[in-house]
C-alpha atoms as a PDB file:
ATOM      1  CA  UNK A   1      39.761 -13.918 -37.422  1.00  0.00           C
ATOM      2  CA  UNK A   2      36.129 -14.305 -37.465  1.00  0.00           C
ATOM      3  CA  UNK A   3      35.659 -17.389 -35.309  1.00  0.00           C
ATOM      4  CA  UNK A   4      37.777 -15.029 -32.420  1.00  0.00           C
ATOM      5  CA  UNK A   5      35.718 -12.033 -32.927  1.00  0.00           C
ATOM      6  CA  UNK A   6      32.397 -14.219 -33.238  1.00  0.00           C
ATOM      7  CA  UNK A   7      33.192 -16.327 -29.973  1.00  0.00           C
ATOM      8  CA  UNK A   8      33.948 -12.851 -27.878  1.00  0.00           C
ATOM      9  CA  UNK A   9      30.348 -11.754 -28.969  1.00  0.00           C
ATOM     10  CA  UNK A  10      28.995 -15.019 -27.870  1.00  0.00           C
ATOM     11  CA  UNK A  11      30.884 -14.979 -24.747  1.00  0.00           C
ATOM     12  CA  UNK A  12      29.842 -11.530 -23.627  1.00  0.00           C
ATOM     13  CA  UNK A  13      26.155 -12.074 -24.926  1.00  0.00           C
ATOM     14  CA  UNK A  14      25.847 -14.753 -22.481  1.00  0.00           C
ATOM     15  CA  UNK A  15      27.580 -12.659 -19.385  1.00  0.00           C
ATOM     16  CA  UNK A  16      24.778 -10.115 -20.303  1.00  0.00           C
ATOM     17  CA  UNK A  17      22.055 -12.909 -20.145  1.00  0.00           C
ATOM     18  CA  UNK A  18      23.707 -14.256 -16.799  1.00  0.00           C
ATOM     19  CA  UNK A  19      23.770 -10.617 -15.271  1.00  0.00           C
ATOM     20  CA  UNK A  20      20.244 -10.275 -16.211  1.00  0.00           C
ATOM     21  CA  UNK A  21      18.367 -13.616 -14.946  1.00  0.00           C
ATOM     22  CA  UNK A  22      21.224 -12.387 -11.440  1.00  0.00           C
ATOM     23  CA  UNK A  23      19.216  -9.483 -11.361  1.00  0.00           C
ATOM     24  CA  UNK A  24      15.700 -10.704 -12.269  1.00  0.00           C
ATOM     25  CA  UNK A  25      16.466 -13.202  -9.695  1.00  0.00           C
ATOM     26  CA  UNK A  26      17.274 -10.532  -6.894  1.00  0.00           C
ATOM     27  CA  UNK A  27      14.051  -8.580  -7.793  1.00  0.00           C
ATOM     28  CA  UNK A  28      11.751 -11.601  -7.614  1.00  0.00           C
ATOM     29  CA  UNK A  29      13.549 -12.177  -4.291  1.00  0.00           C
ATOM     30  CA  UNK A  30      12.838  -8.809  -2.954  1.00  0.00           C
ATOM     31  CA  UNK A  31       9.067  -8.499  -4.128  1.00  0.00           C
ATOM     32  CA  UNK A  32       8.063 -11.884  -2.912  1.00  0.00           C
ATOM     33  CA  UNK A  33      10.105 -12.693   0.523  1.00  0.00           C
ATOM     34  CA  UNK A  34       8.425 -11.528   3.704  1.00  0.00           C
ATOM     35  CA  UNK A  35       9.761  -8.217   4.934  1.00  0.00           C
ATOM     36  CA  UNK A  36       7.891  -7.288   8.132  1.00  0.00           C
ATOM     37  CA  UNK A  37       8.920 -10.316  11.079  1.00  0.00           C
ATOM     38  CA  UNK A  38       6.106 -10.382  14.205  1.00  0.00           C
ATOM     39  CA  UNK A  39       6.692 -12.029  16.884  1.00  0.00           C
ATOM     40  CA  UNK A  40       4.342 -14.806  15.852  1.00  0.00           C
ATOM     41  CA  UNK A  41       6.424 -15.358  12.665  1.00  0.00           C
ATOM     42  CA  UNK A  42       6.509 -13.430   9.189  1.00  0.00           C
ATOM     43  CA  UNK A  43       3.239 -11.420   8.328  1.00  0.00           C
ATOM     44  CA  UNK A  44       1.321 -12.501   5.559  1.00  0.00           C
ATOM     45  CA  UNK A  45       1.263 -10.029   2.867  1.00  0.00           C
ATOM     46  CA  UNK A  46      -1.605  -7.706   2.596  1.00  0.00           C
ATOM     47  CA  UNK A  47      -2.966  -4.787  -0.018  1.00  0.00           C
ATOM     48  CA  UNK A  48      -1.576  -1.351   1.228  1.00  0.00           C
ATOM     49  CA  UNK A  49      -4.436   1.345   1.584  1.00  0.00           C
ATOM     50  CA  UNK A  50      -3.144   4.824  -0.014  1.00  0.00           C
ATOM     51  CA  UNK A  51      -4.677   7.952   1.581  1.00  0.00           C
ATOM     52  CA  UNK A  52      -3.658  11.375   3.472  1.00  0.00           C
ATOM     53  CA  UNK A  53      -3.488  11.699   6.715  1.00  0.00           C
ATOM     54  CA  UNK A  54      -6.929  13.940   7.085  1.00  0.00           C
ATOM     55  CA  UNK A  55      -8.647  11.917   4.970  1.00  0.00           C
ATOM     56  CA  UNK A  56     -11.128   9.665   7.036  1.00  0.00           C
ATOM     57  CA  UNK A  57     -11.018   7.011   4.488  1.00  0.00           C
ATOM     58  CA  UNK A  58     -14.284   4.922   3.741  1.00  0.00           C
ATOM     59  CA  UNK A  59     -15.032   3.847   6.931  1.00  0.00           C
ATOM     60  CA  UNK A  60     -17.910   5.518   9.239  1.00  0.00           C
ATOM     61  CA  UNK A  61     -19.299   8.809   9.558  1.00  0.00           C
ATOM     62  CA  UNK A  62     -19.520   8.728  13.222  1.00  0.00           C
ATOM     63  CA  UNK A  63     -17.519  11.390  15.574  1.00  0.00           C
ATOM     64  CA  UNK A  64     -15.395   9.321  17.895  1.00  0.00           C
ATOM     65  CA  UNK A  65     -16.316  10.707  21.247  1.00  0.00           C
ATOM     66  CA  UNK A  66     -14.376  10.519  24.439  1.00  0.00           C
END
């Protein structure tokens, strides 16, 4: 009776392994594939600049004329 109840542990200990390198899988799959397609191809990955929309950001001081 122990060998049964110690071979159902190991059984579902490695489904929960398995479902977890699934799903570690599926989010290295997501972070690292290339999301955005161009017309030239995939875009490279690139940093993503975080500000609000009135903020001029760190570029120039100059009023854009015209």
């Amino acid at each position: 009776m122990a060998g049964e109840a110690g071979s159902g542990a190991l059984r579902e200990l490695i489904l929960v392994v398995a479902v977890a390198l699934a799903g570690l899988l599926l989010a290295m799959v997501a972070a690292f594939a290339p999301w955005h397609a161009t017309p030239a191809g995939n875009a490279p990955a690139g940093l993503v600049e975080l500000h609000s929309p009135g903020d001029p950001g760190p570029g120039p001081a100059t009023a854009h004329v015209g």
